[in-house]
PDB file of N, CA and C in Angstrom:
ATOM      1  N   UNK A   1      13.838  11.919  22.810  1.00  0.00           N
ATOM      2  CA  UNK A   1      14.405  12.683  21.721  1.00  0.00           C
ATOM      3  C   UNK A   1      13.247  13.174  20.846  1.00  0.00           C
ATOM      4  N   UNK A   2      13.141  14.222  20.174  1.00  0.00           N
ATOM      5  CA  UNK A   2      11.935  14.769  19.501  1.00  0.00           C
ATOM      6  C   UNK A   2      12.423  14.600  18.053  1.00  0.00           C
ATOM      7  N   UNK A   3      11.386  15.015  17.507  1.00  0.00           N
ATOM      8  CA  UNK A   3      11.184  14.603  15.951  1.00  0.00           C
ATOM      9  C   UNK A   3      12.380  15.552  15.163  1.00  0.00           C
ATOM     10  N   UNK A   4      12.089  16.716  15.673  1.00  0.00           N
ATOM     11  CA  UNK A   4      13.590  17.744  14.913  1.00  0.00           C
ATOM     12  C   UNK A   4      14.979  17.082  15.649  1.00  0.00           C
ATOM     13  N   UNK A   5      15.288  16.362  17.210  1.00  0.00           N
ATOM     14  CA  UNK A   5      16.613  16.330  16.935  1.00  0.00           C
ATOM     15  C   UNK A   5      16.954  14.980  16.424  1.00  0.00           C
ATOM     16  N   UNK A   6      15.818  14.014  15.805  1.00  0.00           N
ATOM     17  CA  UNK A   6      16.152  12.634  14.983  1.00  0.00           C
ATOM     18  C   UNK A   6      16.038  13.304  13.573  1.00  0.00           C
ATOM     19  N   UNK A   7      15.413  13.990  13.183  1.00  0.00           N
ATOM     20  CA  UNK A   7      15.762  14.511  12.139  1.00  0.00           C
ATOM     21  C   UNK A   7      17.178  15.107  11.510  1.00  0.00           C
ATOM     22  N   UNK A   8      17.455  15.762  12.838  1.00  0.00           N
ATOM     23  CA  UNK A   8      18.962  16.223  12.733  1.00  0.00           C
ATOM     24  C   UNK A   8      20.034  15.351  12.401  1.00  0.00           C
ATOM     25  N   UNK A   9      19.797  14.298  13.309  1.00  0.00           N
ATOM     26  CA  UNK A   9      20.894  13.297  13.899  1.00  0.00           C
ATOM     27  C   UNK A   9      20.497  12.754  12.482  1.00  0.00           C
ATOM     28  N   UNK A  10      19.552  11.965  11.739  1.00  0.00           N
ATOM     29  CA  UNK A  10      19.718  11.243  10.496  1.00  0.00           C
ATOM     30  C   UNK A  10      20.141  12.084   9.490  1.00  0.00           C
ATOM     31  N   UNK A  11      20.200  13.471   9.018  1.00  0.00           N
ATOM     32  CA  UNK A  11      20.439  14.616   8.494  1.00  0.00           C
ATOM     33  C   UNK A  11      22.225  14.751   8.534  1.00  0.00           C
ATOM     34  N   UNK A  12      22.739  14.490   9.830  1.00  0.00           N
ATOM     35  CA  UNK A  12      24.155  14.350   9.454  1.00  0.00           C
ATOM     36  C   UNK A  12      24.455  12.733   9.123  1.00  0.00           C
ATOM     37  N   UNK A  13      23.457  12.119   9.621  1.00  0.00           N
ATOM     38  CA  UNK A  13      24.429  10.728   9.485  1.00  0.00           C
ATOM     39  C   UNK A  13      24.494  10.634   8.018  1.00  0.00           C
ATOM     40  N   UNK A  14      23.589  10.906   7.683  1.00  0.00           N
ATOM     41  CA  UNK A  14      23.444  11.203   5.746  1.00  0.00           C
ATOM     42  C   UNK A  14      24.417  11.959   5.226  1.00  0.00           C
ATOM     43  N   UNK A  15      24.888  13.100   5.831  1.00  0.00           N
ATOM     44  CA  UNK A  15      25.873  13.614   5.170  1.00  0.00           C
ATOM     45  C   UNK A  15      27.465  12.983   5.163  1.00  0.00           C
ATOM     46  N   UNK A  16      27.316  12.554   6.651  1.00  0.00           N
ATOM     47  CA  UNK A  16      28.611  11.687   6.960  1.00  0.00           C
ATOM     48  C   UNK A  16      28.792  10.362   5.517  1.00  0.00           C
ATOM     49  N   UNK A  17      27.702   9.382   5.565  1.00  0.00           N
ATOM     50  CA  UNK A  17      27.796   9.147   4.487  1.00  0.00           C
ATOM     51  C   UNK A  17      28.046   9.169   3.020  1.00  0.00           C
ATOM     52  N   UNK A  18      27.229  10.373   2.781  1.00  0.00           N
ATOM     53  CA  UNK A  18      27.602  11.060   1.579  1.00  0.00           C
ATOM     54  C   UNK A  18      29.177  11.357   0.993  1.00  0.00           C
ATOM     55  N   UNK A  19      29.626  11.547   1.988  1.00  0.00           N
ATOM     56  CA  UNK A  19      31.152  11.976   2.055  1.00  0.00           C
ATOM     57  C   UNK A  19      32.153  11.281   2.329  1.00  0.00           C
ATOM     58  N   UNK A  20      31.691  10.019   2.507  1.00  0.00           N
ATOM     59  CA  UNK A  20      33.173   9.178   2.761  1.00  0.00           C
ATOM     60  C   UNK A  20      33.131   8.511   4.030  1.00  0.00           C
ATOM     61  N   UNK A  21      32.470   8.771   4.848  1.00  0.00           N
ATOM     62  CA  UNK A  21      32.200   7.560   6.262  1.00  0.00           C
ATOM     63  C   UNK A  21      31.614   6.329   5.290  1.00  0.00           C
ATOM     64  N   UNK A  22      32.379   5.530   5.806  1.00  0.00           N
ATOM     65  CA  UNK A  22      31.881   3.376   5.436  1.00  0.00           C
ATOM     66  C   UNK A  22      30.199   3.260   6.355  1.00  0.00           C
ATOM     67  N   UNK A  23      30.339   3.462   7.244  1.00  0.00           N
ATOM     68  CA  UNK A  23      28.744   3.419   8.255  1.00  0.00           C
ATOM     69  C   UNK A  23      29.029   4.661   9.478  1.00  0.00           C
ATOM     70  N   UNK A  24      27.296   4.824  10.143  1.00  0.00           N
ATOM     71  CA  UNK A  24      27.029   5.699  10.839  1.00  0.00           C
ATOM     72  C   UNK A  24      25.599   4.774  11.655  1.00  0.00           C
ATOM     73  N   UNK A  25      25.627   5.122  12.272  1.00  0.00           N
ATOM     74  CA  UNK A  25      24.531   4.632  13.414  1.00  0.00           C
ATOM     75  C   UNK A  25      23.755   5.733  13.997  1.00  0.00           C
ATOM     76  N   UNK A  26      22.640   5.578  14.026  1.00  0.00           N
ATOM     77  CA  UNK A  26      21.675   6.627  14.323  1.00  0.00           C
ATOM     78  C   UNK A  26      20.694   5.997  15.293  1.00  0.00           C
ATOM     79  N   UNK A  27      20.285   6.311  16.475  1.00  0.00           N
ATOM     80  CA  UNK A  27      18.598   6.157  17.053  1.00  0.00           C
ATOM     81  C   UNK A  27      17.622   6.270  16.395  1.00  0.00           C
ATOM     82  N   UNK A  28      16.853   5.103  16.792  1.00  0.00           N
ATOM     83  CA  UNK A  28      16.036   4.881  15.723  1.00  0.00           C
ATOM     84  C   UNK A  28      14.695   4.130  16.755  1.00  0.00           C
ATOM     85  N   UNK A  29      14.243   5.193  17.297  1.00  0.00           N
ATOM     86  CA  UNK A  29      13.537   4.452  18.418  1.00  0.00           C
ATOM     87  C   UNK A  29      14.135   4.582  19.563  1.00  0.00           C
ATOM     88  N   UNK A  30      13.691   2.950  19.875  1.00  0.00           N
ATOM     89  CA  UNK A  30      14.558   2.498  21.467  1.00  0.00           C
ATOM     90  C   UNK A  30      15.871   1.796  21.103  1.00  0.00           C
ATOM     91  N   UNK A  31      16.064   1.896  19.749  1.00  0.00           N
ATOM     92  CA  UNK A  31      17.192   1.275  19.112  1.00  0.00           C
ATOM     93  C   UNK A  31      17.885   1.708  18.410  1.00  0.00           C
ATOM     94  N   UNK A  32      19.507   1.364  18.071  1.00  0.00           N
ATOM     95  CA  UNK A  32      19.978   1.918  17.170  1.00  0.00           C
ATOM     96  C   UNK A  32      20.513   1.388  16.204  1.00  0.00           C
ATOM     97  N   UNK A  33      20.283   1.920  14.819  1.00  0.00           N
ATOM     98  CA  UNK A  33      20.560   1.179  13.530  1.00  0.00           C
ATOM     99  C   UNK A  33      21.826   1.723  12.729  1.00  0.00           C
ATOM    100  N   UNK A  34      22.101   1.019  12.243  1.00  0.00           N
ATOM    101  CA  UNK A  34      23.388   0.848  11.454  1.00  0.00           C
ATOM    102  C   UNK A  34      23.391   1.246   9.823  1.00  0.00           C
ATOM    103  N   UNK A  35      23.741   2.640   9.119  1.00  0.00           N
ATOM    104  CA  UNK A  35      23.497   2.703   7.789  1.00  0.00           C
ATOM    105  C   UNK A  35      24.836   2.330   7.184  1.00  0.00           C
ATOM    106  N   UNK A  36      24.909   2.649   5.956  1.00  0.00           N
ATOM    107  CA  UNK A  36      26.322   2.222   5.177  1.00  0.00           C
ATOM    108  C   UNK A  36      25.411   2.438   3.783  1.00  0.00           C
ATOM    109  N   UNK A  37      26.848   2.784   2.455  1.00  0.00           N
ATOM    110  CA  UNK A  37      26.432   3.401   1.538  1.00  0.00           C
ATOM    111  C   UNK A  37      25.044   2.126   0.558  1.00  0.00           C
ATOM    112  N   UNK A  38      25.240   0.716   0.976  1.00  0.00           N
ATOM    113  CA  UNK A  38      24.433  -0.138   0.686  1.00  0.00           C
ATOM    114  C   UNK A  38      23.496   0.116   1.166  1.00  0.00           C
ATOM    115  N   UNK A  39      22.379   0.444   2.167  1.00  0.00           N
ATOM    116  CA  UNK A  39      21.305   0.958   2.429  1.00  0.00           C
ATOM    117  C   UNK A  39      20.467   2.612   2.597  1.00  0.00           C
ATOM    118  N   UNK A  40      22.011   3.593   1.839  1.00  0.00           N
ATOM    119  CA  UNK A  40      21.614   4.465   2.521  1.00  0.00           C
ATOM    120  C   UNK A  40      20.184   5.439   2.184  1.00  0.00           C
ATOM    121  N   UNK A  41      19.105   4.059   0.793  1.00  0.00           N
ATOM    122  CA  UNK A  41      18.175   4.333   0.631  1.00  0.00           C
ATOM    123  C   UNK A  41      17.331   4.561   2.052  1.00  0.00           C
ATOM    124  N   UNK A  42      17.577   3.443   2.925  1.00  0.00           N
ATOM    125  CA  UNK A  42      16.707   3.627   4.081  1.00  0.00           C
ATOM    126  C   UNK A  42      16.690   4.464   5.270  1.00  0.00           C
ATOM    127  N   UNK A  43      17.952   5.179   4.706  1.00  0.00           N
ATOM    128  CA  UNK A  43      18.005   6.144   5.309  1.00  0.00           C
ATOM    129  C   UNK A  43      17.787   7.220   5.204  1.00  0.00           C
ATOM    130  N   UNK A  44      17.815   7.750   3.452  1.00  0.00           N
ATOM    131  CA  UNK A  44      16.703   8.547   3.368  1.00  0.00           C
ATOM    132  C   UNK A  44      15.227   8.518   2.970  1.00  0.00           C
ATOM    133  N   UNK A  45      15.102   7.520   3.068  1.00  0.00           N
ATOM    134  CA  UNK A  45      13.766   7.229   3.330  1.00  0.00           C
ATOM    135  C   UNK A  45      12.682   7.597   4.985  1.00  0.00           C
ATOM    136  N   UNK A  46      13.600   6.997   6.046  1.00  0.00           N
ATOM    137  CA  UNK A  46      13.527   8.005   6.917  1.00  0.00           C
ATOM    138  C   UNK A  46      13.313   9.174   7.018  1.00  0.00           C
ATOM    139  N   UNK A  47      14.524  10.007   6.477  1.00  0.00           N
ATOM    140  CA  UNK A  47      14.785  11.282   6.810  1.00  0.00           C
ATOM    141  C   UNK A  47      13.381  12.025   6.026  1.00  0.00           C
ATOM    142  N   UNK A  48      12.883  11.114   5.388  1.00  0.00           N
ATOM    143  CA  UNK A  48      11.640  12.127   4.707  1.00  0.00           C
ATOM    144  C   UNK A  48      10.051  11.701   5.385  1.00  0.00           C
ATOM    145  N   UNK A  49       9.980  10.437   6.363  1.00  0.00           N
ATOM    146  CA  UNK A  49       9.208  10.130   6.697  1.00  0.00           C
ATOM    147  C   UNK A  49       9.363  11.176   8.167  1.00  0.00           C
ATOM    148  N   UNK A  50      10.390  11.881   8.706  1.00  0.00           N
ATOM    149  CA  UNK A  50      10.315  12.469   9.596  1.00  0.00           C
ATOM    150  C   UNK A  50      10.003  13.837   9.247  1.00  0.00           C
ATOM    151  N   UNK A  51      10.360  14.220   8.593  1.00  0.00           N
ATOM    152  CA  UNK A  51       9.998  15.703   7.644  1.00  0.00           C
ATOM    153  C   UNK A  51       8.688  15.487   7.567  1.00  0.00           C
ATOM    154  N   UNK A  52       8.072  14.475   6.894  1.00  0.00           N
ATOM    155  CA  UNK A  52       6.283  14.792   6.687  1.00  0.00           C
ATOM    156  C   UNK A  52       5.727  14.598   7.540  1.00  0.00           C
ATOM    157  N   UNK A  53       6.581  13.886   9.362  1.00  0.00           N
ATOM    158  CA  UNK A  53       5.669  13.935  10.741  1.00  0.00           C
ATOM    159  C   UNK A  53       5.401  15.286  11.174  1.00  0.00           C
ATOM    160  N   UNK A  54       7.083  16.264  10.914  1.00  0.00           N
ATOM    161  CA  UNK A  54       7.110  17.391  10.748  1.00  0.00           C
ATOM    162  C   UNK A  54       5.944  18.209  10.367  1.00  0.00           C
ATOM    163  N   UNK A  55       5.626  18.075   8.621  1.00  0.00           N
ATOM    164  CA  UNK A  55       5.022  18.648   8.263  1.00  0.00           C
ATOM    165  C   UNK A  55       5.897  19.758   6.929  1.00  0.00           C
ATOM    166  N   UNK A  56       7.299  19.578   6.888  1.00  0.00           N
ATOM    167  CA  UNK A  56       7.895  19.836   6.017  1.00  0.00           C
ATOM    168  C   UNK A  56       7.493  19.161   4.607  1.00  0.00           C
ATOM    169  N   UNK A  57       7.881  19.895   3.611  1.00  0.00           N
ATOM    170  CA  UNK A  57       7.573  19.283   2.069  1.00  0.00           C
ATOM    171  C   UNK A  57       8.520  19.104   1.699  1.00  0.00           C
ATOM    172  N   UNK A  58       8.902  18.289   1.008  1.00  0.00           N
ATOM    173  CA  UNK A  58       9.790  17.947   0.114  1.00  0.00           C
ATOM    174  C   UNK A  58       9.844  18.768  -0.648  1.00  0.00           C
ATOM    175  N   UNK A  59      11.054  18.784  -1.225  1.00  0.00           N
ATOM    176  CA  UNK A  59      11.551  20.366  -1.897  1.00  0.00           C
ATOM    177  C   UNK A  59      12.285  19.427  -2.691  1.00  0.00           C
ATOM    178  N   UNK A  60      12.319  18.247  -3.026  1.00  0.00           N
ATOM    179  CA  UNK A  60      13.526  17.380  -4.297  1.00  0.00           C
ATOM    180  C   UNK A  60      13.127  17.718  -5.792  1.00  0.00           C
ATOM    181  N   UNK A  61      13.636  17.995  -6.592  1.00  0.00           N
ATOM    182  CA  UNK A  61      12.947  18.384  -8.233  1.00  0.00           C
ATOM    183  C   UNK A  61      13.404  17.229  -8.562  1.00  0.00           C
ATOM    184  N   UNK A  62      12.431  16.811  -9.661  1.00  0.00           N
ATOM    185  CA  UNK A  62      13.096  15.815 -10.181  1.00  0.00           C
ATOM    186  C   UNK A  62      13.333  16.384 -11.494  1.00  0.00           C
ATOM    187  N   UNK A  63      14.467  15.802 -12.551  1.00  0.00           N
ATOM    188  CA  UNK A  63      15.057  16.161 -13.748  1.00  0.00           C
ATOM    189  C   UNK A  63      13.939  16.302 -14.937  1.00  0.00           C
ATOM    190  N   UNK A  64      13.651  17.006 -15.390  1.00  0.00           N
ATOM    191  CA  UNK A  64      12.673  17.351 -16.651  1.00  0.00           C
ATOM    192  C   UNK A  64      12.437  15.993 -17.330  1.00  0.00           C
ATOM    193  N   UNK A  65      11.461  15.520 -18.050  1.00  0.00           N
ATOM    194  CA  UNK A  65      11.258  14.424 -18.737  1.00  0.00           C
ATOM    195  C   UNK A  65      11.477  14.476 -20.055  1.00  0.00           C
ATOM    196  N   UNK A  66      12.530  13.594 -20.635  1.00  0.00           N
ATOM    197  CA  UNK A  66      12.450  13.747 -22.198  1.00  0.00           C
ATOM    198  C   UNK A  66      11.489  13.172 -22.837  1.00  0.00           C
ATOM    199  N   UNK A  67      11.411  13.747 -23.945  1.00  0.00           N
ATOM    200  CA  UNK A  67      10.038  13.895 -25.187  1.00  0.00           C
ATOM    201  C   UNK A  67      11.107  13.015 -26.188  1.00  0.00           C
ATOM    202  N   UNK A  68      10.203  11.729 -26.705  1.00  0.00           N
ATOM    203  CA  UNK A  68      11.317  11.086 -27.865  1.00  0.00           C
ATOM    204  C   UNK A  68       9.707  11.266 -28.999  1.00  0.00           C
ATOM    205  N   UNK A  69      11.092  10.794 -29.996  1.00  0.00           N
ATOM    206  CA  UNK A  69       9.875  10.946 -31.379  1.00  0.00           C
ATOM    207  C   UNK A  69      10.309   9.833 -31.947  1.00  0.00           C
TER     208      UNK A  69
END
């Protein structure tokens, strides 16, 4: 399997998640792992470690920083 179609495949399992699937299972190697909304840090954590094998950038903004006085 190549780097774009594990990218893919974690790319929906993320969305499946996002939306209301309890877990999703993805290849992950020679193995396959099990996400759910309790880890689904590690799953995108993945999905961005495959993007920068890629060579894709992260495109996430993060929210402006407030100024206190």
């Amino acid at each position: 399997m190549s780097l774009q179609e594990r990218l893919s495949e974690a790319e929906h399992a993320y969305h499946q998640i996002q939306t209301g699937t309890m877990a999703v299972s993805i290849q992950k190697g020679d193995r396959r792992v099990e996400y759910n909304r309790a880890n689904v840090h590690e799953l995108r954590a993945y999905i961005d470690d495959l993007k920068a094998q890629l060579g894709i950038t992260n495109v996430r903004r993060r929210r402006p920083a407030g100024v206190g006085f």
